[in-house]
Protein backbone atom coordinates (compact mmCIF):
# COMPACT_ATOMS: atom_id res chain seq x y z
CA UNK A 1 8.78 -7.56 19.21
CA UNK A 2 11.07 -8.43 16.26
CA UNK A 3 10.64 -8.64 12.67
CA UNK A 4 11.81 -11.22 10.24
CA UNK A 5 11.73 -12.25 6.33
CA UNK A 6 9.74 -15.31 6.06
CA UNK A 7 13.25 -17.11 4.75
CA UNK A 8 14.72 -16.41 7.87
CA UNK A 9 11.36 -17.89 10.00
CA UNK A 10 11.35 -20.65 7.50
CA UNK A 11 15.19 -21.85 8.18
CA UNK A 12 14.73 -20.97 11.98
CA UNK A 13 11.71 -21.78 12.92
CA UNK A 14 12.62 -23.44 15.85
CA UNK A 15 14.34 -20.16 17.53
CA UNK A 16 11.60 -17.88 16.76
CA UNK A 17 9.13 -20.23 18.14
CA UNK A 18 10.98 -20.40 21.81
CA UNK A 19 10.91 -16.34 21.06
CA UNK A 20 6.69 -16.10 20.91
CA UNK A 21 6.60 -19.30 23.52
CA UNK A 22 8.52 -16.90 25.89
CA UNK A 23 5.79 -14.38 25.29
CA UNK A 24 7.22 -12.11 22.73
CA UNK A 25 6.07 -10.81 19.10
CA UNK A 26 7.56 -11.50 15.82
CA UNK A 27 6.20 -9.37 12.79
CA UNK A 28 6.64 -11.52 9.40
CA UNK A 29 7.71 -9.58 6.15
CA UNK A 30 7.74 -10.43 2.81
CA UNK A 31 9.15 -8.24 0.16
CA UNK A 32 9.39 -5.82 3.45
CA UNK A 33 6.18 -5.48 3.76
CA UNK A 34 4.42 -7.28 6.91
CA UNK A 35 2.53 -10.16 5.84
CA UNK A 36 1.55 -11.78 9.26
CA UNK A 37 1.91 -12.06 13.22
CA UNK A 38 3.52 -14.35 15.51
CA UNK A 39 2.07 -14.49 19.27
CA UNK A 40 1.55 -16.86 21.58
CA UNK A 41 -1.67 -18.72 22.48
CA UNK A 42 -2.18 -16.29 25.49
CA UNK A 43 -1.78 -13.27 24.34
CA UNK A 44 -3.87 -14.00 20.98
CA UNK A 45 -6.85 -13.79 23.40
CA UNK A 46 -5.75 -10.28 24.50
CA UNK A 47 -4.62 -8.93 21.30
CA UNK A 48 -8.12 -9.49 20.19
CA UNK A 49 -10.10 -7.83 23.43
CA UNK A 50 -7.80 -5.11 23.03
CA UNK A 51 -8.08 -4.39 19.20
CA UNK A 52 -12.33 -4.90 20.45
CA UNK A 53 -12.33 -2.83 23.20
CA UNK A 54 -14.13 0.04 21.35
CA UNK A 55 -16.70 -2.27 20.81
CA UNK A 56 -17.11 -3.57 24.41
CA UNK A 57 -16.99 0.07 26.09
CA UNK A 58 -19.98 0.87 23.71
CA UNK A 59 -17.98 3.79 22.17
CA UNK A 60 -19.79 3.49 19.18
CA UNK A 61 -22.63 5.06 17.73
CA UNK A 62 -25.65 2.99 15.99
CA UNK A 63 -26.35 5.53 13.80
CA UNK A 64 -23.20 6.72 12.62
CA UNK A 65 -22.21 3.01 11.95
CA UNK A 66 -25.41 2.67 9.56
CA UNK A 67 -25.06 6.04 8.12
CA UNK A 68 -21.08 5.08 6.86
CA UNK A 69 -22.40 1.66 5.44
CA UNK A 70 -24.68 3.63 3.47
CA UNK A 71 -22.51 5.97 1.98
CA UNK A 72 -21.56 3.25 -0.50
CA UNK A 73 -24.69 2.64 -1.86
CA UNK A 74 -25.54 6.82 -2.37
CA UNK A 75 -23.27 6.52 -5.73
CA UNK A 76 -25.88 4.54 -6.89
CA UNK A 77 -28.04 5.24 -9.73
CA UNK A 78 -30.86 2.32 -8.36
CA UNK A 79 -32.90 3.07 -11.59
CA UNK A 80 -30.50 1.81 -13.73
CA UNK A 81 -29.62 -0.93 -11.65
CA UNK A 82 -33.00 -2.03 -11.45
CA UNK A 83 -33.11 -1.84 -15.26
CA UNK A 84 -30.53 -4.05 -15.90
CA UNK A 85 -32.07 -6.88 -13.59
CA UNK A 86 -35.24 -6.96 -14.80
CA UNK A 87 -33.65 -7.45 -18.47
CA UNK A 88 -31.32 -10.74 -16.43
CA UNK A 89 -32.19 -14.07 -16.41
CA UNK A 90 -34.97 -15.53 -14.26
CA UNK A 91 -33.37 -15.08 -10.36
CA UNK A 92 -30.32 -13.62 -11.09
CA UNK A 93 -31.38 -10.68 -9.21
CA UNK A 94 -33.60 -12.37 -7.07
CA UNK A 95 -34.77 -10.71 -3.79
CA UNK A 96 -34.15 -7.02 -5.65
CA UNK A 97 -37.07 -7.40 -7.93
């Protein structure tokens, strides 16, 4: 894995792409900070079962994955909310009221 500006990928583009074709990484900063990732074709496939594999093992817990969607609605004050739809224009809040 190496990491390059994107002025440097930009004026050799051609170098870096033999790089990922030969199977390695490059990491793409801008400003130094990392902006993007260069792989090849075959190991996009298992970068993304391995950033899944959580998910296919089943480590994951129904419950606990509802229970942290929720916490952003427990701020919340629904009254008020409710208020201010009724007082919106026909279907603005449609579905809520």
């Amino acid at each position: 894995m190496t990491t390059v500006s994107a002025t440097e990928l930009q004026n050799n583009f051609g170098k870096y792409l033999q790089y990922v074709q030969a199977g390695n990484e490059v990491i793409i900063l801008r400003n130094g900070k990392e902006i993007a990732r260069l792989i090849s074709y075959d190991k996009s496939v298992s970068f993304l079962t391995d950033s899944l594999l959580g998910v296919l093992k089943g480590d994951y817990s129904e419950e606990s994955i509802k229970a942290e969607r929720m916490k952003k609605y427990e701020s919340i004050d629904w009254y008020k909310y409710y208020s201010w739809c009724i007082l919106q224009p026909q279907g603005f809040c449609r579905g809520f009221v």
